[in-house]
PDB file of N, CA and C in Angstrom:
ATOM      1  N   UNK A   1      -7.568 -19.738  -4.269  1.00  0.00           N
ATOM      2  CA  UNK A   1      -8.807 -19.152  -3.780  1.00  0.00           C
ATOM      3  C   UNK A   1      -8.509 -17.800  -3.144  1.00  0.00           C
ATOM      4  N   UNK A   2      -9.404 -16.771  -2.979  1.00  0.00           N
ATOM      5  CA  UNK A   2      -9.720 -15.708  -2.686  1.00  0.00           C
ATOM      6  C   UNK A   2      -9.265 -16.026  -1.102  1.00  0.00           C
ATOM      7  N   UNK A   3      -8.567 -15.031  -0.336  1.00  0.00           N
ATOM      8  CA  UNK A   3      -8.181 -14.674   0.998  1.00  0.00           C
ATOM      9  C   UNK A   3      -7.647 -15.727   1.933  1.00  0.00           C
ATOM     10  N   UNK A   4      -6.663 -16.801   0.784  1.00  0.00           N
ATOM     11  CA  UNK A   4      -6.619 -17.880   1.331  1.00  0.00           C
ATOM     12  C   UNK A   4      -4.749 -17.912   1.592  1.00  0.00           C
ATOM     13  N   UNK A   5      -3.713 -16.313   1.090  1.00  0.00           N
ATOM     14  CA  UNK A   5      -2.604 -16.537   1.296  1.00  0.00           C
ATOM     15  C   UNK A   5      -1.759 -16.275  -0.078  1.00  0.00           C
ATOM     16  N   UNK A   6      -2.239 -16.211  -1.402  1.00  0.00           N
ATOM     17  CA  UNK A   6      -1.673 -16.086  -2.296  1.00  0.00           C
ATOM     18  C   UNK A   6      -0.955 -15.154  -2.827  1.00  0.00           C
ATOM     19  N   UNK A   7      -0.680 -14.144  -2.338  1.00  0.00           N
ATOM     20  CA  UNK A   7      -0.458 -12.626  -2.770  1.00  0.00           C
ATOM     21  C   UNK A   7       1.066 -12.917  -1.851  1.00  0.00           C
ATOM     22  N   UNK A   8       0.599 -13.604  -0.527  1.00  0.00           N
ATOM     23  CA  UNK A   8       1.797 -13.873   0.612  1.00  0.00           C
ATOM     24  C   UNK A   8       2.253 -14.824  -0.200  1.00  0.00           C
ATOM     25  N   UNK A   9       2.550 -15.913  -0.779  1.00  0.00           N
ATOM     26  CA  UNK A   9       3.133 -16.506  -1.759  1.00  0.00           C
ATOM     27  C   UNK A   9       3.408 -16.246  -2.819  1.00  0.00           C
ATOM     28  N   UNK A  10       2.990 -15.398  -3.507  1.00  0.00           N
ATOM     29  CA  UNK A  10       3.363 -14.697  -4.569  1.00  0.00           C
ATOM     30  C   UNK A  10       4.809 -13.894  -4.401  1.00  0.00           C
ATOM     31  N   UNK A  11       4.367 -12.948  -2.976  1.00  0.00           N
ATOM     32  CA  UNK A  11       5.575 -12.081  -3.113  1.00  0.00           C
ATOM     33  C   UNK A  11       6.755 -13.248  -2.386  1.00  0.00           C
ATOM     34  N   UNK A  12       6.788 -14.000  -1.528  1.00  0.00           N
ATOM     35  CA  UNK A  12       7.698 -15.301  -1.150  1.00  0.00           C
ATOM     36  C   UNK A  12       8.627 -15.469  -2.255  1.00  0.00           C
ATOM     37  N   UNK A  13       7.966 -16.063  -3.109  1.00  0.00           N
ATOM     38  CA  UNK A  13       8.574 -16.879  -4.375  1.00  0.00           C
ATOM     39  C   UNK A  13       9.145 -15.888  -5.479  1.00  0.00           C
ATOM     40  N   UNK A  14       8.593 -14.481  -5.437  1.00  0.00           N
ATOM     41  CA  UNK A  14       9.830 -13.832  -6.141  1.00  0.00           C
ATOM     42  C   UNK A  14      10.836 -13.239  -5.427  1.00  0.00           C
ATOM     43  N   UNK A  15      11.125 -12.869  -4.206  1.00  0.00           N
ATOM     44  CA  UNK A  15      12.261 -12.837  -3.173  1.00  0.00           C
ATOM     45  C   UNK A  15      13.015 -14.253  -2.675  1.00  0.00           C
ATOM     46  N   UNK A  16      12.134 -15.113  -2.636  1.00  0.00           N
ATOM     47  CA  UNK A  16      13.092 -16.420  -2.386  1.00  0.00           C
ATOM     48  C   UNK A  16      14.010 -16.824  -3.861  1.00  0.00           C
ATOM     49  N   UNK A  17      13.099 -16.317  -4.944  1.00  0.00           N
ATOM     50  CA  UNK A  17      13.690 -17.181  -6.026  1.00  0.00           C
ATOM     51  C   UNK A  17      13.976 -15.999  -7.357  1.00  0.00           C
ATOM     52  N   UNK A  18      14.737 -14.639  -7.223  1.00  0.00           N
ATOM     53  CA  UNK A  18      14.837 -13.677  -7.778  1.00  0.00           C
ATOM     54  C   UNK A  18      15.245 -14.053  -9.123  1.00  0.00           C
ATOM     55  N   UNK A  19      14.524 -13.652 -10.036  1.00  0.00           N
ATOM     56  CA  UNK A  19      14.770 -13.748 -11.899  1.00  0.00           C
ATOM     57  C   UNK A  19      14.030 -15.259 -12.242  1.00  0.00           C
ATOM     58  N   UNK A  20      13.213 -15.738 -11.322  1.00  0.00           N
ATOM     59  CA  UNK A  20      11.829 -16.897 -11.690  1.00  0.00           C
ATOM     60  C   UNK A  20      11.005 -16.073 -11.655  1.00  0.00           C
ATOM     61  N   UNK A  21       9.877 -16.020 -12.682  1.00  0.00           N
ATOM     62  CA  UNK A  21       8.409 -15.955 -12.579  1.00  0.00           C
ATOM     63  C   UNK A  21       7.582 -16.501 -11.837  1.00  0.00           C
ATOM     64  N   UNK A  22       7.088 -16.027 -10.870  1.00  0.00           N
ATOM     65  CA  UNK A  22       6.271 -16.281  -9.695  1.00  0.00           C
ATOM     66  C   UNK A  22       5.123 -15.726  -9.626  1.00  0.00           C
ATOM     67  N   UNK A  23       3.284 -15.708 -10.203  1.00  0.00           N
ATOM     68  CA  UNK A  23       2.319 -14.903 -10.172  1.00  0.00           C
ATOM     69  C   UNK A  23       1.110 -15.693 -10.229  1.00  0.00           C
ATOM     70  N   UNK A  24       0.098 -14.640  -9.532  1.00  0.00           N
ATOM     71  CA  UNK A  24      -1.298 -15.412  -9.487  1.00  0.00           C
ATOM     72  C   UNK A  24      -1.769 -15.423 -10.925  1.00  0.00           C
ATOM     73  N   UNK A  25      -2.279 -16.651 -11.253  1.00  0.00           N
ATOM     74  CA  UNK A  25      -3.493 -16.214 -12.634  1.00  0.00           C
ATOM     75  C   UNK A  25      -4.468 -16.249 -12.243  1.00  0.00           C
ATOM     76  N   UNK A  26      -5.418 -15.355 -12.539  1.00  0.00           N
ATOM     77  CA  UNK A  26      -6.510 -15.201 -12.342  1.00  0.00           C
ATOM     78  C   UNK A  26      -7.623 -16.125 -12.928  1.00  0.00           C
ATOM     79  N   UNK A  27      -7.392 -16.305 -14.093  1.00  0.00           N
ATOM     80  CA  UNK A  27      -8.073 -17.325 -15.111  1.00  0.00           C
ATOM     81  C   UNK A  27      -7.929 -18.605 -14.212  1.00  0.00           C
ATOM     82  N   UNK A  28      -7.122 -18.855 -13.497  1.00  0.00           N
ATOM     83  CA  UNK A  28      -7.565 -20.398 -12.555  1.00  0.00           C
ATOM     84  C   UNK A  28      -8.705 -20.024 -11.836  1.00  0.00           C
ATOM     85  N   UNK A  29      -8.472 -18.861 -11.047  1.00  0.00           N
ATOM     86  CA  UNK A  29     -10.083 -18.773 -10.203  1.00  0.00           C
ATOM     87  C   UNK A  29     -11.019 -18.888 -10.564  1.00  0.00           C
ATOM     88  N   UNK A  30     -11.029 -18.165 -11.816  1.00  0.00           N
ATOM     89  CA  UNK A  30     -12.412 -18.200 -12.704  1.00  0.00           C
ATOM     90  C   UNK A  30     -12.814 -19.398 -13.645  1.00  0.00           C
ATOM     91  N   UNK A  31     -11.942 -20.540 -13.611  1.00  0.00           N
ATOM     92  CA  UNK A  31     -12.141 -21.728 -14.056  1.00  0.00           C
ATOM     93  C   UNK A  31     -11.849 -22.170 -15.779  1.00  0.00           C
ATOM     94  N   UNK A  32     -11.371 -20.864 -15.930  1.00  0.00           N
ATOM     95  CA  UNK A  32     -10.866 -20.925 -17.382  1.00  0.00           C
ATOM     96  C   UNK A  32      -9.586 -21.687 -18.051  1.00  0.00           C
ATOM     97  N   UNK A  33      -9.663 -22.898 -17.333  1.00  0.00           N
ATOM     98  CA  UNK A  33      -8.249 -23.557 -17.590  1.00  0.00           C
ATOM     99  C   UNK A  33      -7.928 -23.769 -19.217  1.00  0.00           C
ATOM    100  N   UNK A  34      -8.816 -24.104 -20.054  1.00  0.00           N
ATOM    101  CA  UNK A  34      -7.999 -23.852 -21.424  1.00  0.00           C
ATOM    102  C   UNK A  34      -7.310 -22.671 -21.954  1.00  0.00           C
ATOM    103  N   UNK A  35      -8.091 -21.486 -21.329  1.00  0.00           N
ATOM    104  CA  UNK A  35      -7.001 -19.988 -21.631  1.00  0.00           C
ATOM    105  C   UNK A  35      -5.980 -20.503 -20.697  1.00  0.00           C
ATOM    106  N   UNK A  36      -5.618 -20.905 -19.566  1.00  0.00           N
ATOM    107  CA  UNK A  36      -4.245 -21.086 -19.207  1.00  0.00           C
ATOM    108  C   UNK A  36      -3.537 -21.825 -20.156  1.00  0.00           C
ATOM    109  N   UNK A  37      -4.036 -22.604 -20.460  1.00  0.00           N
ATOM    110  CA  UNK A  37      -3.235 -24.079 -21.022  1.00  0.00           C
ATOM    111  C   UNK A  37      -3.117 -23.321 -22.413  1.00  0.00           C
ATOM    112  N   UNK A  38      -3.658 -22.374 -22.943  1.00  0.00           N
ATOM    113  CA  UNK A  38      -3.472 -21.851 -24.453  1.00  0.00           C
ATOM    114  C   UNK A  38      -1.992 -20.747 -24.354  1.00  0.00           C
ATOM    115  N   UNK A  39      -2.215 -20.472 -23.272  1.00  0.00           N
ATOM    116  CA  UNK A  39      -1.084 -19.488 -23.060  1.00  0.00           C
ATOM    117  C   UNK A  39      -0.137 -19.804 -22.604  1.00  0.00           C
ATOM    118  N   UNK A  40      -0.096 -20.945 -21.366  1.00  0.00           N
ATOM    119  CA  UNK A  40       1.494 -21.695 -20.573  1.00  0.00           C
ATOM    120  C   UNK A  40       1.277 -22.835 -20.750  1.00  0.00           C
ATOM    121  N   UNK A  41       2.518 -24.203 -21.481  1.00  0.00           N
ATOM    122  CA  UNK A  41       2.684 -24.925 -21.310  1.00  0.00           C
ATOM    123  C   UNK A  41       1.961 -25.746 -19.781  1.00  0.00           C
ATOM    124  N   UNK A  42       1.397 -26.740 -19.508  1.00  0.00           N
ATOM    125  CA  UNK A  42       1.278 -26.921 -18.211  1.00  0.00           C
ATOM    126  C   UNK A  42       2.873 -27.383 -17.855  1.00  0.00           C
ATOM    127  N   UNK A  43       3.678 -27.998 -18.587  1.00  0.00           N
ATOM    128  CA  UNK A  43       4.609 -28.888 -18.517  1.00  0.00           C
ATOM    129  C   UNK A  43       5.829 -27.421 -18.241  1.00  0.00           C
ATOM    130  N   UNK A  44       5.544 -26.429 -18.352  1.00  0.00           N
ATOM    131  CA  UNK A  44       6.543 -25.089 -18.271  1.00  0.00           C
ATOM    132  C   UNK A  44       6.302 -24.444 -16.982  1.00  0.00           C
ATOM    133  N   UNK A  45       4.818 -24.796 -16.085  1.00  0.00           N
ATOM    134  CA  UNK A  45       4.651 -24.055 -14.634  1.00  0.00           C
ATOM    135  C   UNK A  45       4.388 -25.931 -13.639  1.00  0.00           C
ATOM    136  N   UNK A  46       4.635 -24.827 -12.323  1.00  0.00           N
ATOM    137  CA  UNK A  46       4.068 -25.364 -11.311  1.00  0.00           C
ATOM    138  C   UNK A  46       2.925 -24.616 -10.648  1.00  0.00           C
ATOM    139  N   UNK A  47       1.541 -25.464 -10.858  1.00  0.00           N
ATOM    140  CA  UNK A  47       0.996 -24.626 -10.166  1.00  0.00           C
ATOM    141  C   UNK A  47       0.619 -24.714  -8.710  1.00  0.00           C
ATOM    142  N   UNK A  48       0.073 -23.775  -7.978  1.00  0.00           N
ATOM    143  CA  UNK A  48      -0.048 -24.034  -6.333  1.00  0.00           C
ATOM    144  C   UNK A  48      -1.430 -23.747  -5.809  1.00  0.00           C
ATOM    145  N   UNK A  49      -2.396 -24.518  -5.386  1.00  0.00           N
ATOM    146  CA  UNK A  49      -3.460 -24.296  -4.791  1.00  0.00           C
ATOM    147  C   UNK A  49      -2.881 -23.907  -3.823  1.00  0.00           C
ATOM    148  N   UNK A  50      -3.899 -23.188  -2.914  1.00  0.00           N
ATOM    149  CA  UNK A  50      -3.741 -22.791  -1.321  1.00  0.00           C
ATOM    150  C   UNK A  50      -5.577 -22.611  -1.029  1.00  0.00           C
ATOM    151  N   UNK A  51      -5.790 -23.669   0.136  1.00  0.00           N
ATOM    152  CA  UNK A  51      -7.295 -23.703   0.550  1.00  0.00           C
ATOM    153  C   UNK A  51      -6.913 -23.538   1.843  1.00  0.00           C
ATOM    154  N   UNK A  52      -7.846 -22.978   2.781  1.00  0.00           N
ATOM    155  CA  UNK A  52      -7.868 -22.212   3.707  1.00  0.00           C
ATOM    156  C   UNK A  52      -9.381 -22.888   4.556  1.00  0.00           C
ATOM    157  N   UNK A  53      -9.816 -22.857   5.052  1.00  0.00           N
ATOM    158  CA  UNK A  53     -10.917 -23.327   6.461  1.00  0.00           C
ATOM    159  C   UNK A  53     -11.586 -22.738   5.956  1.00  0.00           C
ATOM    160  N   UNK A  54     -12.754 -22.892   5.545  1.00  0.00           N
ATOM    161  CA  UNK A  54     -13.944 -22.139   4.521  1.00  0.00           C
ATOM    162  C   UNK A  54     -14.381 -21.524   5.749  1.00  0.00           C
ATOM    163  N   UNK A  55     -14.775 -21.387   7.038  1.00  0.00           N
ATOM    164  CA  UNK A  55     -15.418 -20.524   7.758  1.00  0.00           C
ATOM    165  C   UNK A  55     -14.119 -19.334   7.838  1.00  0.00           C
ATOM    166  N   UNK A  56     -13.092 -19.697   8.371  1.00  0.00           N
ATOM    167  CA  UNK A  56     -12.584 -18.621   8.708  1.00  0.00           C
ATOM    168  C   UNK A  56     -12.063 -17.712   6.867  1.00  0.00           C
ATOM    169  N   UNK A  57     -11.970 -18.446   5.928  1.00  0.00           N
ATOM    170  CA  UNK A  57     -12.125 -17.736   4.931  1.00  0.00           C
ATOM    171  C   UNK A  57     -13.185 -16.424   4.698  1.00  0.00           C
ATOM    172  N   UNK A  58     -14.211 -17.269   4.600  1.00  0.00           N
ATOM    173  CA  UNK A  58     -15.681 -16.622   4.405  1.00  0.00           C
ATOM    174  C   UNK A  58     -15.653 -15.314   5.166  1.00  0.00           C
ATOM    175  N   UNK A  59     -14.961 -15.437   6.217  1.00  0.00           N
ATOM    176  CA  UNK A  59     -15.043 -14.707   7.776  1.00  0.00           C
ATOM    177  C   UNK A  59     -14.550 -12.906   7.153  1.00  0.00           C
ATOM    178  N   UNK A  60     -13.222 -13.776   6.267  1.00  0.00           N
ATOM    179  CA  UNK A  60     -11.869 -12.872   6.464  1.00  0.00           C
ATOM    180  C   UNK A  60     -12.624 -11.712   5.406  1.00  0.00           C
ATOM    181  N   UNK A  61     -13.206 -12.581   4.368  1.00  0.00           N
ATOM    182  CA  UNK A  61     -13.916 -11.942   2.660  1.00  0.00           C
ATOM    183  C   UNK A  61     -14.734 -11.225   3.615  1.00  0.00           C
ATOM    184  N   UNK A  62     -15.641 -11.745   4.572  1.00  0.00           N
ATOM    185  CA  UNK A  62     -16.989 -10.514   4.895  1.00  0.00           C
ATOM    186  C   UNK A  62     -16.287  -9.302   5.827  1.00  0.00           C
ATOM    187  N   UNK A  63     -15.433  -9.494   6.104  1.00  0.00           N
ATOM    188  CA  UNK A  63     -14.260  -8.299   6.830  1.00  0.00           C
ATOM    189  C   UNK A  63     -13.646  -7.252   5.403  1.00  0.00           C
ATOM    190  N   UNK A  64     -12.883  -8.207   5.048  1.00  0.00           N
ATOM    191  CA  UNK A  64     -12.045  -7.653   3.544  1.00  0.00           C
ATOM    192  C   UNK A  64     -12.501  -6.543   2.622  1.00  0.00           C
ATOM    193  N   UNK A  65     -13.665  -7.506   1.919  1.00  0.00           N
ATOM    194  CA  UNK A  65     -14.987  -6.536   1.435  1.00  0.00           C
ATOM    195  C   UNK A  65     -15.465  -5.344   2.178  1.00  0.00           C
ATOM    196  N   UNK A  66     -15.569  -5.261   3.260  1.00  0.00           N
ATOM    197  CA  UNK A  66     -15.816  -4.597   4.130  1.00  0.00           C
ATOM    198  C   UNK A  66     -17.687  -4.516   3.897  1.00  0.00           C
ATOM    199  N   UNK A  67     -17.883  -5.684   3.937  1.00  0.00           N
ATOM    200  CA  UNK A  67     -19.417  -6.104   3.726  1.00  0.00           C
ATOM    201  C   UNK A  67     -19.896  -5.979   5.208  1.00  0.00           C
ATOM    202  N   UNK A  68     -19.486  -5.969   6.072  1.00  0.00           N
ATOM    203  CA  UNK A  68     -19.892  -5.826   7.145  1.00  0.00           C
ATOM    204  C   UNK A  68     -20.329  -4.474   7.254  1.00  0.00           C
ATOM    205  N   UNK A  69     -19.691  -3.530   6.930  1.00  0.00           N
ATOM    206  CA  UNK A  69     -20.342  -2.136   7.025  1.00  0.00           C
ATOM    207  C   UNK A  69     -22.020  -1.987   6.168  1.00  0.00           C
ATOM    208  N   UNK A  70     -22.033  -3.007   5.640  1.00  0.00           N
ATOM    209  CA  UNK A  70     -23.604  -2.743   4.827  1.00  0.00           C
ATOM    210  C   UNK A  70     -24.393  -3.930   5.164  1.00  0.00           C
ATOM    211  N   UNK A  71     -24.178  -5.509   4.858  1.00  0.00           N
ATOM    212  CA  UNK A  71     -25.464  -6.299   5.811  1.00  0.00           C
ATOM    213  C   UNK A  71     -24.662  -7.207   6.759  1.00  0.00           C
ATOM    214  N   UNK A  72     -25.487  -7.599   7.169  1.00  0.00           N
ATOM    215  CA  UNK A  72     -25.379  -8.813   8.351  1.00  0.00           C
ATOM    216  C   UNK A  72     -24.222  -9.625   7.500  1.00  0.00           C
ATOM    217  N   UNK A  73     -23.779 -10.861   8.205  1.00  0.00           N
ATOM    218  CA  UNK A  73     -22.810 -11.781   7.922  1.00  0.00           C
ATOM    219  C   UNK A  73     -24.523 -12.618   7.189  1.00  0.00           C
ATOM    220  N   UNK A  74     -25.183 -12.933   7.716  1.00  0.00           N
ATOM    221  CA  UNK A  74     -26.534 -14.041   6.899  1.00  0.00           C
ATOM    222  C   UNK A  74     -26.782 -13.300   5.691  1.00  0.00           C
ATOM    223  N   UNK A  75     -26.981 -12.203   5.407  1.00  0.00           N
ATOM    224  CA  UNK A  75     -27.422 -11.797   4.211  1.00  0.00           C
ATOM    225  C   UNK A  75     -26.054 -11.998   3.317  1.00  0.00           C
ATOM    226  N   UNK A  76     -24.763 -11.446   3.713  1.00  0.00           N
ATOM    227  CA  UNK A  76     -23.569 -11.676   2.718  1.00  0.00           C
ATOM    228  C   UNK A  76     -23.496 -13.248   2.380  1.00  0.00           C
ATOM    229  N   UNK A  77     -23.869 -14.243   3.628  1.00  0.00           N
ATOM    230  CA  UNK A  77     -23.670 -15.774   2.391  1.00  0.00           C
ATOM    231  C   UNK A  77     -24.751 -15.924   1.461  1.00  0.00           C
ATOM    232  N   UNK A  78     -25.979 -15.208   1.448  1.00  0.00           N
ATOM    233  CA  UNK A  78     -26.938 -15.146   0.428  1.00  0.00           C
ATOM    234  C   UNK A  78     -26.522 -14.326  -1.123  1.00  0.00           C
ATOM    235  N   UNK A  79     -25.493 -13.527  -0.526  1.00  0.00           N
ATOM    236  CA  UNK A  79     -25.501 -12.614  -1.551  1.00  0.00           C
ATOM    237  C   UNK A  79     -24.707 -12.868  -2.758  1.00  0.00           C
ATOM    238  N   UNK A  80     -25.477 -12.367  -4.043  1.00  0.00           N
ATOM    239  CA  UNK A  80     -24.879 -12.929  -5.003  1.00  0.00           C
ATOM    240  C   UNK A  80     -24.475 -11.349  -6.096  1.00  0.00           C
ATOM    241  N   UNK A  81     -23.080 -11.829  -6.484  1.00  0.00           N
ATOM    242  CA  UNK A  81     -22.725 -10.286  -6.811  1.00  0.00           C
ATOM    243  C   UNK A  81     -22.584 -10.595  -9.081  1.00  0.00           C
ATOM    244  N   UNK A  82     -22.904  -9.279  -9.190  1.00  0.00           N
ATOM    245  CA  UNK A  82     -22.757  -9.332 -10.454  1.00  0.00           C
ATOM    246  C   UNK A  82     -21.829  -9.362 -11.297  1.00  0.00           C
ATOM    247  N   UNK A  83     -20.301  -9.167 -10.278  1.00  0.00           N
ATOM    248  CA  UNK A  83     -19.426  -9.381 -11.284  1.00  0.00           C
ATOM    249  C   UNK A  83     -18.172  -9.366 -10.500  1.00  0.00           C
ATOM    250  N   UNK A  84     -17.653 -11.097 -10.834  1.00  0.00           N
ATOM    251  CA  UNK A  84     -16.497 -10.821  -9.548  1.00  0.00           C
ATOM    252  C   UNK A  84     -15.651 -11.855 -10.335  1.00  0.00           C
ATOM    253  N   UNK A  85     -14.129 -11.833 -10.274  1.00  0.00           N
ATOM    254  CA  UNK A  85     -13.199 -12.413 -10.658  1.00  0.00           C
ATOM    255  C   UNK A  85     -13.441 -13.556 -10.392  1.00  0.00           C
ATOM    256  N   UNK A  86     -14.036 -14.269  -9.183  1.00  0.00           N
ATOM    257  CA  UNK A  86     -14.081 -15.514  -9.339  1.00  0.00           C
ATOM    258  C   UNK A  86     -14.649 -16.473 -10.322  1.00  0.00           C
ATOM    259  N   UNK A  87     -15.501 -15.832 -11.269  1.00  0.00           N
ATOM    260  CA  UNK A  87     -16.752 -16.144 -11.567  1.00  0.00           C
ATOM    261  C   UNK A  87     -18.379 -17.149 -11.286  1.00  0.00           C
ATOM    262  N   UNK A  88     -17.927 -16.633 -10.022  1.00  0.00           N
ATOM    263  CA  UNK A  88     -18.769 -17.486  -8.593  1.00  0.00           C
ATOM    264  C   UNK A  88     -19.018 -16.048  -7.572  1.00  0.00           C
ATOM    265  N   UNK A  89     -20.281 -15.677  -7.572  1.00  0.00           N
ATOM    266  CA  UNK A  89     -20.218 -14.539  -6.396  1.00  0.00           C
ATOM    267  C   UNK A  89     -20.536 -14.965  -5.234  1.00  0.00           C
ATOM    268  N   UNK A  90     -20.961 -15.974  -4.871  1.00  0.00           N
ATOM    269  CA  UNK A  90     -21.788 -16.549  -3.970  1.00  0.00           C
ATOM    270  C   UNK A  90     -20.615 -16.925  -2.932  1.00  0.00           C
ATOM    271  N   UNK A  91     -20.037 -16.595  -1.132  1.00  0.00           N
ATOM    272  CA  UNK A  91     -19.086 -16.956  -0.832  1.00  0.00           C
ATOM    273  C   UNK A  91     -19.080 -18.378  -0.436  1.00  0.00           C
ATOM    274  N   UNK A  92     -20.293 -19.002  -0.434  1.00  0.00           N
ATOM    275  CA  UNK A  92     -20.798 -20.522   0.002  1.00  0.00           C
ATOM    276  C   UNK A  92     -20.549 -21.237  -1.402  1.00  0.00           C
ATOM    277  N   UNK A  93     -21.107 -21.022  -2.340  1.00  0.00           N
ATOM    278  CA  UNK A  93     -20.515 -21.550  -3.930  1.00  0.00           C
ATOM    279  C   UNK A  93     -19.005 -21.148  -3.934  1.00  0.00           C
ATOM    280  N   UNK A  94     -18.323 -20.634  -3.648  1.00  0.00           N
ATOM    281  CA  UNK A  94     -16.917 -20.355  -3.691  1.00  0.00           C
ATOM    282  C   UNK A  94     -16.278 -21.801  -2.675  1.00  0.00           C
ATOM    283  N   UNK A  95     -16.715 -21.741  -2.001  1.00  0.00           N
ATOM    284  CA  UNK A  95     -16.357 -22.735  -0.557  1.00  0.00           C
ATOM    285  C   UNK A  95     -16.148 -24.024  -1.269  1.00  0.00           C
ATOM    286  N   UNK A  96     -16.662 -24.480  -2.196  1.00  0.00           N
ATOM    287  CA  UNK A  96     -17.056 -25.632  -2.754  1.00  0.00           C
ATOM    288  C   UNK A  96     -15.639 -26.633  -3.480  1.00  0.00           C
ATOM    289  N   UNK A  97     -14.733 -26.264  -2.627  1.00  0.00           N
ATOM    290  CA  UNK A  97     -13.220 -26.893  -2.862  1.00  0.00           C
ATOM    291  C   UNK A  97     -13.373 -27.930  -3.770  1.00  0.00           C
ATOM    292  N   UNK A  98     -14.438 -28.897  -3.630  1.00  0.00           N
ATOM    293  CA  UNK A  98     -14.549 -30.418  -4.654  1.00  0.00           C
ATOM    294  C   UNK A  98     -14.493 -29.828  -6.160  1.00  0.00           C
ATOM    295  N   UNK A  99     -15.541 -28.865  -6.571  1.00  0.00           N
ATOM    296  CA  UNK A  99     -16.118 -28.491  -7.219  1.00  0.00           C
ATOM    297  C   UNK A  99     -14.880 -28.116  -8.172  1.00  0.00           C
ATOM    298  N   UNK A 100     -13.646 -26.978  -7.703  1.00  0.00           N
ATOM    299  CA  UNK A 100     -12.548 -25.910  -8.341  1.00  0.00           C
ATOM    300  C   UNK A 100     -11.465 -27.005  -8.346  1.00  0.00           C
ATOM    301  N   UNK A 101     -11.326 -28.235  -7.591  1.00  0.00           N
ATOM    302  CA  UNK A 101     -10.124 -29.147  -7.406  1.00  0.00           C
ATOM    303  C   UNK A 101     -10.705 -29.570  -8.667  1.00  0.00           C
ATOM    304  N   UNK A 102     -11.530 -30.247  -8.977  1.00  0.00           N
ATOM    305  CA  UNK A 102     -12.085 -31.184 -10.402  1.00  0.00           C
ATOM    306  C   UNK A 102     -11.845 -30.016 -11.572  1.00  0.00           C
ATOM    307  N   UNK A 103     -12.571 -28.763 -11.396  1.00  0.00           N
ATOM    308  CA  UNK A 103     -11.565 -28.081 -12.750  1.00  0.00           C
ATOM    309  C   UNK A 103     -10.114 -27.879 -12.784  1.00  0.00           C
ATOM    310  N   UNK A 104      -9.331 -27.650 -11.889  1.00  0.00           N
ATOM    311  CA  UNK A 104      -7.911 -27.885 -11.731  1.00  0.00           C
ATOM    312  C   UNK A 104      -7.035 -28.802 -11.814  1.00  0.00           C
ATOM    313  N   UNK A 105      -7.738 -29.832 -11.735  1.00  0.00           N
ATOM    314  CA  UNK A 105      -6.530 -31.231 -11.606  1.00  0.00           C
ATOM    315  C   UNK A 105      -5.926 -31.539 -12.825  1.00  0.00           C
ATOM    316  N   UNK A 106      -6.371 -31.133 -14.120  1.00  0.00           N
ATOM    317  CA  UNK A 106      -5.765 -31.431 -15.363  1.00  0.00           C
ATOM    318  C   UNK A 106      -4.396 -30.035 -15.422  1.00  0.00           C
ATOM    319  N   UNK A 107      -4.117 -29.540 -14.737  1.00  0.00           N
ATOM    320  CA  UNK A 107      -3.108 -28.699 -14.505  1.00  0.00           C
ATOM    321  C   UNK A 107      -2.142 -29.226 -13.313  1.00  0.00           C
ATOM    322  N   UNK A 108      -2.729 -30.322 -12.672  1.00  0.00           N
ATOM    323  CA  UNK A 108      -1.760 -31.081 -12.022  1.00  0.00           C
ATOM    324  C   UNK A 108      -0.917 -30.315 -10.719  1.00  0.00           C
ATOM    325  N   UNK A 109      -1.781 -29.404 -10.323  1.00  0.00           N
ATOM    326  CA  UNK A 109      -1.643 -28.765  -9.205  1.00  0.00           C
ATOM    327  C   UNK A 109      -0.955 -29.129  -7.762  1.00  0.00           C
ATOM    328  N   UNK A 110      -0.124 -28.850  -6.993  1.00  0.00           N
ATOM    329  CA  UNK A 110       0.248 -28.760  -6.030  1.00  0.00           C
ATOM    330  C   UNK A 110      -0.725 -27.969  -5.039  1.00  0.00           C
ATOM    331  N   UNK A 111      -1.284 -28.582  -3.726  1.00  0.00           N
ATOM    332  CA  UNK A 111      -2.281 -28.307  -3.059  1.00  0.00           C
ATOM    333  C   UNK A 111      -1.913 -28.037  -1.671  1.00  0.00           C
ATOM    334  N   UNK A 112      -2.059 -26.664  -1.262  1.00  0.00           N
ATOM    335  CA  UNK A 112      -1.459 -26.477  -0.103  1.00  0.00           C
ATOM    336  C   UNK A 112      -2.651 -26.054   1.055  1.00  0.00           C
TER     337      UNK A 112
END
C-alpha cells in the first residue's frame, strides 16, 4: 500500500542482500495479479505486504500529496481522482485492507 514503508524496504533489501532483486510492483497495487503471475513465477518471488494504521496512513497521503494546500482533510476522503496507480482514488476505498488481502492471497504474500 501507498505510504505504508515500501520504498524503505525496497532500498533495505537491496543493501542488506546485494546482487538479489528486491522491487515494488506496481501491478499488485493496482490489483492486476495475473500480469504479475504472467510475468514472475509466484514460486520464483517472495512477496511482502506492508499495512500501516489507515488513519495515520490517510494522514501521511493528505500531507504527501500535499492536498492540504488545496481542500480540507473532509473533502480529500471524498475525493475521487482520475487517475492514480492504485487503481482506487478514493483514500477510504484504499483503506479497505480485506478487500486488496483477498486479491493478493493467491500470491501467498508475507504480511507485515
Amino acid at each position: 500500500m501507498p505510504k505504508c514503508g515500501t520504498v524503505s524496504l525496497e532500498e533495505y533489501l537491496k543493501n542488506r542482500f546485494p546482487g538479489q532483486e528486491a522491487r515494488r510492483i506496481e501491478q499488485v497495487w493496482k490489483g492486476n495479479i495475473e500480469e504479475v503471475k504472467e510475468k514472475r513465477s509466484p514460486s520464483d518471488w517472495h512477496y511482502v505486504i506492508i499495512l500501516r494504521d489507515n488513519v495515520e496512513r490517510i494522514w501521511s497521503g493528505y500531507h504527501y500529496f500535499q492536498m492540504a494546500k488545496t481542500m480540507t482533510l473532509e473533502a480529500y476522503l471524498k475525493y475521487e481522482l482520475a487517475n492514480t496507480r492504485m487503481g482506487v482514488s478514493n483514500p477510504i476505498k484504499q483503506a479497505d485492507y480485506s478487500h486488496w488481502l483477498k486479491v493478493w492471497e493467491s500470491l501467498e504474500p508475507i504480511v507485515v
